[in-house]
C-alpha atoms as a PDB file:
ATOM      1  CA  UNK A   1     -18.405  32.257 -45.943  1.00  0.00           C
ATOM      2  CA  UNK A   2     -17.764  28.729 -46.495  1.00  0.00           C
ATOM      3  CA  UNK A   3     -19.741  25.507 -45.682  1.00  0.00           C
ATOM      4  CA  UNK A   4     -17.453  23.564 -43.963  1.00  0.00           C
ATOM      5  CA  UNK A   5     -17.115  20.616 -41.436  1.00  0.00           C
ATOM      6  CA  UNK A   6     -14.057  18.434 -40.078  1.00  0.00           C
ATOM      7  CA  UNK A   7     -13.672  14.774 -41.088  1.00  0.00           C
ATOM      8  CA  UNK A   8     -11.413  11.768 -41.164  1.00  0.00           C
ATOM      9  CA  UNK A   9     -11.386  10.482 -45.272  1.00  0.00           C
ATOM     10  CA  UNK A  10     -11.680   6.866 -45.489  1.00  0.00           C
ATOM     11  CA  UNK A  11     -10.145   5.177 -48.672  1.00  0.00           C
ATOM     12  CA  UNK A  12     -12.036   2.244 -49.283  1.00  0.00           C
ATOM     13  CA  UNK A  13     -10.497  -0.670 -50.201  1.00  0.00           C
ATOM     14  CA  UNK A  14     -10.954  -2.768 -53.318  1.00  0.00           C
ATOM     15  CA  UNK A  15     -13.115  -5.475 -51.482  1.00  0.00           C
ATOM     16  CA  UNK A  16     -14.744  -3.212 -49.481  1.00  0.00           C
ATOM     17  CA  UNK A  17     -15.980  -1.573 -52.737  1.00  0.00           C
ATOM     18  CA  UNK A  18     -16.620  -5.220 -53.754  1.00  0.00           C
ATOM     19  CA  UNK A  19     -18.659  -5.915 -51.024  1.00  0.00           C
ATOM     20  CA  UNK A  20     -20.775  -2.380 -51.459  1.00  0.00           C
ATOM     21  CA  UNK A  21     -21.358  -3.129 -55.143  1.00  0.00           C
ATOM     22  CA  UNK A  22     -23.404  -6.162 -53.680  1.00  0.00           C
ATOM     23  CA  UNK A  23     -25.439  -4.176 -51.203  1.00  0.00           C
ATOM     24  CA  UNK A  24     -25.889  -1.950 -54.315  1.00  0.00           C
ATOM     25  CA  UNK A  25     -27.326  -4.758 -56.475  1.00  0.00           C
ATOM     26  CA  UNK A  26     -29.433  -6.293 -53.742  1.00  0.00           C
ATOM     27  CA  UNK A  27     -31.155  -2.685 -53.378  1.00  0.00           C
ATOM     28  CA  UNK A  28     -30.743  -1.544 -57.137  1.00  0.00           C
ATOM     29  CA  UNK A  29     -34.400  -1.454 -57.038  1.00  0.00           C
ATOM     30  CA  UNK A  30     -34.829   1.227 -54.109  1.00  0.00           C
ATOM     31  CA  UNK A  31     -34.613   5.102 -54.216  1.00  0.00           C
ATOM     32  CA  UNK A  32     -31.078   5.423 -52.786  1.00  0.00           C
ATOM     33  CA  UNK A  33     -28.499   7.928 -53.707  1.00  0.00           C
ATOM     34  CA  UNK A  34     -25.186   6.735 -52.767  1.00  0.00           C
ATOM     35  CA  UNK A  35     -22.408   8.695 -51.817  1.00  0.00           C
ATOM     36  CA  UNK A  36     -19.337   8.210 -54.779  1.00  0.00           C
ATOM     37  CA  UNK A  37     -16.906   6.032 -53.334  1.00  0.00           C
ATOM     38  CA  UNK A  38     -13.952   9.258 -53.016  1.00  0.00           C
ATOM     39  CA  UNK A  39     -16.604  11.362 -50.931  1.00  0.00           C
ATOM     40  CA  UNK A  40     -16.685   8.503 -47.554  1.00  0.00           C
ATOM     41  CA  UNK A  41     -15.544  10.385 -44.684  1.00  0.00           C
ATOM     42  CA  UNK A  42     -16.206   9.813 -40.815  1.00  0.00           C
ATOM     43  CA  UNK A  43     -17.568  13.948 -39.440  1.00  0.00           C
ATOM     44  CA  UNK A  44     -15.931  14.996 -36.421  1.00  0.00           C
ATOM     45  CA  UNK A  45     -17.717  18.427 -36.993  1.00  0.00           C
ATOM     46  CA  UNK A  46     -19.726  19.937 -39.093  1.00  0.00           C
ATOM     47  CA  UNK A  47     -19.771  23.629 -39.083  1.00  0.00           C
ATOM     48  CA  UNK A  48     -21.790  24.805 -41.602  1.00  0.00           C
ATOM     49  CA  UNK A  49     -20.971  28.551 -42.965  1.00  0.00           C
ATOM     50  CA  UNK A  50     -17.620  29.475 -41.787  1.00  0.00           C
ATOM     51  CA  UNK A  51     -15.965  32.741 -41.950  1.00  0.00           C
ATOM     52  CA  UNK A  52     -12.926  32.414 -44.116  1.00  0.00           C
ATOM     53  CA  UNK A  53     -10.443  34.430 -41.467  1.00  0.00           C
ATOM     54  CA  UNK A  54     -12.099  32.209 -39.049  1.00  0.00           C
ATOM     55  CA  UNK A  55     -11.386  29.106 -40.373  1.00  0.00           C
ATOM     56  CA  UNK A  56      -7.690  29.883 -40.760  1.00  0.00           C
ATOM     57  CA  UNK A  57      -8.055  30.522 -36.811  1.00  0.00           C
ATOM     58  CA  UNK A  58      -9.648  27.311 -36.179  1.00  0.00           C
ATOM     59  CA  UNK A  59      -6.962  25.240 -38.164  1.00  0.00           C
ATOM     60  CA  UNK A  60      -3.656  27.051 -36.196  1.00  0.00           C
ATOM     61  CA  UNK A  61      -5.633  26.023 -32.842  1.00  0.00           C
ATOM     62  CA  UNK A  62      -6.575  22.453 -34.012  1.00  0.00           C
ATOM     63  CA  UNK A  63      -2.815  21.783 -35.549  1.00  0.00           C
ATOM     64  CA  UNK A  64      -2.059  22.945 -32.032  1.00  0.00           C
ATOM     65  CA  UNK A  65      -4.319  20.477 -29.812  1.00  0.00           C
ATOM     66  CA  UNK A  66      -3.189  17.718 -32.663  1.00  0.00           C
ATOM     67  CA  UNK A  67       0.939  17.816 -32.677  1.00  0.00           C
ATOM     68  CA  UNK A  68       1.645  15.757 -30.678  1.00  0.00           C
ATOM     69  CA  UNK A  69      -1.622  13.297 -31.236  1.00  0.00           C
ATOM     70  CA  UNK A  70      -0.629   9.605 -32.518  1.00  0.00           C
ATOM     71  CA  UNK A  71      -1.500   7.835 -35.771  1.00  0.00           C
ATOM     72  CA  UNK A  72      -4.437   5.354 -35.217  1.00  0.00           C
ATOM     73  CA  UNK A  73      -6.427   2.692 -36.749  1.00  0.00           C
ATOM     74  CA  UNK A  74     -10.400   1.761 -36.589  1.00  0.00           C
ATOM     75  CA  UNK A  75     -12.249  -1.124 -37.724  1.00  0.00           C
ATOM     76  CA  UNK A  76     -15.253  -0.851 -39.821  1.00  0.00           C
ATOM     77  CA  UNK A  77     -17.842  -3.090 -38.968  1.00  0.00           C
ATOM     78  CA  UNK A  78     -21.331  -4.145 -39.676  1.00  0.00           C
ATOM     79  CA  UNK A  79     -24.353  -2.011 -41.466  1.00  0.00           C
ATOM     80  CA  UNK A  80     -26.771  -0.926 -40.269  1.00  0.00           C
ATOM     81  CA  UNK A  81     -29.602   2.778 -41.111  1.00  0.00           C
ATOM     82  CA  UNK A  82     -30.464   6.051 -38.986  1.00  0.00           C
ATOM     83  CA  UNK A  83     -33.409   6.737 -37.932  1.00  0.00           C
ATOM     84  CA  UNK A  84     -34.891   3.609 -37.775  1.00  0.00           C
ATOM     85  CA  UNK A  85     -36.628   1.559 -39.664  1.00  0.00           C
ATOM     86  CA  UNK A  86     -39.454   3.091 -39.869  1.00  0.00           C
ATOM     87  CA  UNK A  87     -37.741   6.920 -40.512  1.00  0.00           C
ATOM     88  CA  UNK A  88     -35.158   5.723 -42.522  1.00  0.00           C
ATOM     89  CA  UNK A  89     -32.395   8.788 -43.577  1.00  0.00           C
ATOM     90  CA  UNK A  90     -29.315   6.923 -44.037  1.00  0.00           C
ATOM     91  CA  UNK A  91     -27.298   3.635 -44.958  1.00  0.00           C
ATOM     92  CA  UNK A  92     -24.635   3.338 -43.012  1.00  0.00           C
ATOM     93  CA  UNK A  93     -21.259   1.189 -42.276  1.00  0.00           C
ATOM     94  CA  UNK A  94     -20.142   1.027 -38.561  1.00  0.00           C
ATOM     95  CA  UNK A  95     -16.733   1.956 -36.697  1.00  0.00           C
ATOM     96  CA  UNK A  96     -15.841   0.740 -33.207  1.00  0.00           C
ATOM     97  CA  UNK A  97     -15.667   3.133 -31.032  1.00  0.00           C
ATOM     98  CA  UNK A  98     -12.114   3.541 -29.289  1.00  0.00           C
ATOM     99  CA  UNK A  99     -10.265   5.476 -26.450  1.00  0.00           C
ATOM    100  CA  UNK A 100      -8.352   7.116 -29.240  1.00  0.00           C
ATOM    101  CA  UNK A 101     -10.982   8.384 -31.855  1.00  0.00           C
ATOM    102  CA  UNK A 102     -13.238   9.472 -28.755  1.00  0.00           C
ATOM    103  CA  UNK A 103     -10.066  11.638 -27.441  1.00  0.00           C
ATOM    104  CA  UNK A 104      -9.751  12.748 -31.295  1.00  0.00           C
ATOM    105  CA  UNK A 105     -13.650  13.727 -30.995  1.00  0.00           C
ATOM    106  CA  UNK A 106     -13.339  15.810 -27.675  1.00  0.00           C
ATOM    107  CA  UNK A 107     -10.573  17.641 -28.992  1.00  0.00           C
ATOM    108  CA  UNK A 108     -12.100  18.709 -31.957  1.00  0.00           C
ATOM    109  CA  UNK A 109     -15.114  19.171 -30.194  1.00  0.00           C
ATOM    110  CA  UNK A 110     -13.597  21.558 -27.227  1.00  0.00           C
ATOM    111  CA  UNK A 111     -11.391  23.624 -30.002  1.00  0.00           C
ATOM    112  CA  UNK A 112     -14.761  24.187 -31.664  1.00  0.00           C
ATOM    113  CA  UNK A 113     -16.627  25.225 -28.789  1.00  0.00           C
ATOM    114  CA  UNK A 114     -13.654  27.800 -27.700  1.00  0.00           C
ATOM    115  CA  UNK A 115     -14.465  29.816 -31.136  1.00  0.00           C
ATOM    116  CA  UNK A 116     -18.488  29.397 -30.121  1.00  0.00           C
ATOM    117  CA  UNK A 117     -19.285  26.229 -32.020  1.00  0.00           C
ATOM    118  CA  UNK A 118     -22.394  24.452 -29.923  1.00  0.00           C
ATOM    119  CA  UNK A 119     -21.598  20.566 -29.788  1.00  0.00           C
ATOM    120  CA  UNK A 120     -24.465  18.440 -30.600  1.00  0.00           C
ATOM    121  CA  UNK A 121     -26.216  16.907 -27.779  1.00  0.00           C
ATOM    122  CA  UNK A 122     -26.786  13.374 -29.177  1.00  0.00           C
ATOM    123  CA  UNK A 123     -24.066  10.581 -28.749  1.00  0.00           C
ATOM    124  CA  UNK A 124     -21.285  10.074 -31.128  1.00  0.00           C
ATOM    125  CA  UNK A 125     -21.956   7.411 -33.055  1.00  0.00           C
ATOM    126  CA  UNK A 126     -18.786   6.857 -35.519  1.00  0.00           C
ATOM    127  CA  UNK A 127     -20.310   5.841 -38.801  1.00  0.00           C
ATOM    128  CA  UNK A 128     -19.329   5.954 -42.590  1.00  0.00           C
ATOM    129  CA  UNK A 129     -22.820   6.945 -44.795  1.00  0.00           C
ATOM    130  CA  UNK A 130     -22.818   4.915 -47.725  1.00  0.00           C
ATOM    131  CA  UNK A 131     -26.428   6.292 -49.296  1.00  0.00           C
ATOM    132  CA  UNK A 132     -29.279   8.239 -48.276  1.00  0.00           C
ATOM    133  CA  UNK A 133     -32.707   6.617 -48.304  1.00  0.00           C
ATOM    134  CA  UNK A 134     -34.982   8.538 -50.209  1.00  0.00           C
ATOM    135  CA  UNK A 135     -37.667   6.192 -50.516  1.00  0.00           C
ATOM    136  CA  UNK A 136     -37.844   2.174 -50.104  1.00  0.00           C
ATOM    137  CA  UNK A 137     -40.445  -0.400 -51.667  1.00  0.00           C
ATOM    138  CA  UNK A 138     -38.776  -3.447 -49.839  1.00  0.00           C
ATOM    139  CA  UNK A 139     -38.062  -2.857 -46.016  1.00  0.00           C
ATOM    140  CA  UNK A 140     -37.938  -6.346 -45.890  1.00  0.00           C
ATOM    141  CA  UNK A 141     -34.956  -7.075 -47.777  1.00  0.00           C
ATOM    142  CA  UNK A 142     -33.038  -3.973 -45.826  1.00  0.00           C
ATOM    143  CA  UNK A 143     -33.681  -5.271 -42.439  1.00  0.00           C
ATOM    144  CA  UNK A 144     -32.395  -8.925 -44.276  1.00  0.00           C
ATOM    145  CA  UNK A 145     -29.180  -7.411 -45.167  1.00  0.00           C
ATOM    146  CA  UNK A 146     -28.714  -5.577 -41.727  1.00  0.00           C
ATOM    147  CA  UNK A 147     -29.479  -8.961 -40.078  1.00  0.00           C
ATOM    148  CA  UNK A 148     -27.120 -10.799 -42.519  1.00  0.00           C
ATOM    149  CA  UNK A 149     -24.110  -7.977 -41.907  1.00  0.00           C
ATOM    150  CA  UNK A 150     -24.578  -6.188 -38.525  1.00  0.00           C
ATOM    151  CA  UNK A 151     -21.131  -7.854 -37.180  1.00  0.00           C
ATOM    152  CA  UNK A 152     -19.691  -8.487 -40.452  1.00  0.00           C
ATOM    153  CA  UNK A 153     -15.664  -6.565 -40.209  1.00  0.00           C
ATOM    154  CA  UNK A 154     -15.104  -4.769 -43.720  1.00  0.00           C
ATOM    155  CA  UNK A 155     -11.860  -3.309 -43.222  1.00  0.00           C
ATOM    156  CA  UNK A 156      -9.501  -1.535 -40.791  1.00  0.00           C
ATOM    157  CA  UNK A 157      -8.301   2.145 -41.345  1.00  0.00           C
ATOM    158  CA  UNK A 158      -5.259   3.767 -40.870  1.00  0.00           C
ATOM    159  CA  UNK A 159      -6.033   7.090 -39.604  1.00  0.00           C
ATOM    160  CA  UNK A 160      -3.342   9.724 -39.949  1.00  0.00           C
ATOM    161  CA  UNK A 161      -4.616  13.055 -40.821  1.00  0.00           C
ATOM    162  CA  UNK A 162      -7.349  15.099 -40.320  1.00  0.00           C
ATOM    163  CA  UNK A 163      -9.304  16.942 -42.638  1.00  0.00           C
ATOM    164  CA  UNK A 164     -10.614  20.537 -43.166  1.00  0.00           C
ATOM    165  CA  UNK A 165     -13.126  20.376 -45.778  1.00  0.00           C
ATOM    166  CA  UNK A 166     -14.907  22.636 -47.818  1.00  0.00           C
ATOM    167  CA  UNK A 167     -19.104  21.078 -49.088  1.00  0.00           C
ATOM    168  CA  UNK A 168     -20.574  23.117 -51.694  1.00  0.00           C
ATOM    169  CA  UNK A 169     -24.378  21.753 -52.316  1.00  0.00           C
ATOM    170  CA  UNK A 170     -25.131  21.255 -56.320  1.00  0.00           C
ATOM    171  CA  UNK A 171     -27.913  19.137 -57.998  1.00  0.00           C
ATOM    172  CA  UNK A 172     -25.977  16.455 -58.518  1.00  0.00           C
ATOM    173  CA  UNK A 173     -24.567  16.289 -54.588  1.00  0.00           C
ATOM    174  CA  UNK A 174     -22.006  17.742 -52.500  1.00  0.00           C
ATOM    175  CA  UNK A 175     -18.881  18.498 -53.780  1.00  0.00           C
ATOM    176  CA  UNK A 176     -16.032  18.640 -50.940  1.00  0.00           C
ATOM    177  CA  UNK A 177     -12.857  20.790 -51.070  1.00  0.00           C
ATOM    178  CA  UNK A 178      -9.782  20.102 -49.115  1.00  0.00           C
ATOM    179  CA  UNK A 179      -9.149  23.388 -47.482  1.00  0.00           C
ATOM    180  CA  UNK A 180      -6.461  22.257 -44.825  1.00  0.00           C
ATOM    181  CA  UNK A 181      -4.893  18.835 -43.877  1.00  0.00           C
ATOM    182  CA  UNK A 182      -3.476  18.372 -40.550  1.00  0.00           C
ATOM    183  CA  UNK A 183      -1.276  15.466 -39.826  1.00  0.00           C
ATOM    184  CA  UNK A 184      -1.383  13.053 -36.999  1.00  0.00           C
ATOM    185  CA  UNK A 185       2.044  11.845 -35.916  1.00  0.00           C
END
C-alpha cells in the first residue's frame, strides 16, 4: 500500500519566493510550519493508501482520459487561510478557477470514482498551501496581510503534466515521491 494523491507541481518563481520570504518575516513570530518551497502542489485527489497493482490501473485509465487534454496556464492570486479565522488550518495562495482546470478536476475525479474512489462533497477550491497554522499570537497582523494581498497576482503557471505522487508521513513532514508523470499535450 502506498499513500498517494494526484497533483499539479507548481515551480515557484524567484519573486514569488521573494514575495513568500516577506509573508515569512512578517509572521516569523507565529507557530507556522511551512511547506519547503519544492513540495507546492495544487491536489486534484488525494487517495490515501493505494494498492500498488491498483495504482498502475489508475494511471493507464487517467493517461487515457488525458491524451488528448491541452497544455494550460492558471494565475495565482491573492492569500488568504482555511477554516476561518477563527479555526485557522492553513495559509494559503489562490488560483482562478477556469473552464480548463475544472474539466482537468472532473476527469480526475470521474476516473477515480470508476475504481470506487468517493469524491469529496465540498467545492473545489484551487489553492496552493504555503504553511499550516499551528498556533497564532497575532490574528491581527494575519487578517492585515490577507487584507493587504487578497487580489494581489503572484504569478501565472504553465500547467503541462500531471502528477502521481507518492506522501510518506515522517517527523520532519511529508516526503513526496513521483510515482508516474502524465503529460498534457
Amino acid at each position: 500500500m502506498k499513500r498517494t494523491f494526484i497533483a499539479i507541481k507548481i515551480p515557484l518563481s524567484k519573486e514569488t519566493l521573494e514575495f513568500i520570504g516577506e509573508i515569512k518575516l512578517q509572521l516569523k513570530d507565529e507557530r507556522i510550519k511551512w511547506v519547503d518551497s519544492w513540495n507546492v502542489h495544487l491536489t486534484l485527489f488525494f487517495l490515501g493508501d493505494t494498492d500498488e497493482n491498483l495504482i498502475s490501473e489508475i494511471v493507464d485509465l487517467l493517461a487515457d482520459k488525458l491524451k488528448s487534454f491541452k497544455n494550460f496556464n492558471l494565475m495565482c492570486k491573492g492569500v488568504g487561510v482555511f477554516k476561518d479565522m477563527q479555526n485557522l488550518r492553513a495559509f494559503w495562495f489562490g488560483l482562478e478557477e477556469n473552464e480548463t482546470l475544472l474539466n482537468l478536476k472532473k476527469i480526475v475525479n470521474q476516473v477515480l470514482n470508476s475504481f470506487g474512489f468517493e469524491t469529496e462533497n465540498k467545492k473545489f477550491k484551487p489553492h496552493l498551501t504555503l504553511g499550516r497554522i499551528k498556533y497564532l499570537n497575532n490574528k491581527r497582523l494575519l487578517s492585515e496581510i490577507i487584507e493587504n494581498y487578497k487580489d494581489q497576482t503572484i504569478q501565472e503557471i504553465a500547467v503541462n503534466e500531471v502528477i502521481i505522487y507518492e506522501s510518506k508521513l515522517t517527523p520532519k513532514g511529508p516526503i513526496y515521491s513521483i510515482i508516474e508523470k502524465i503529460y498534457l499535450n
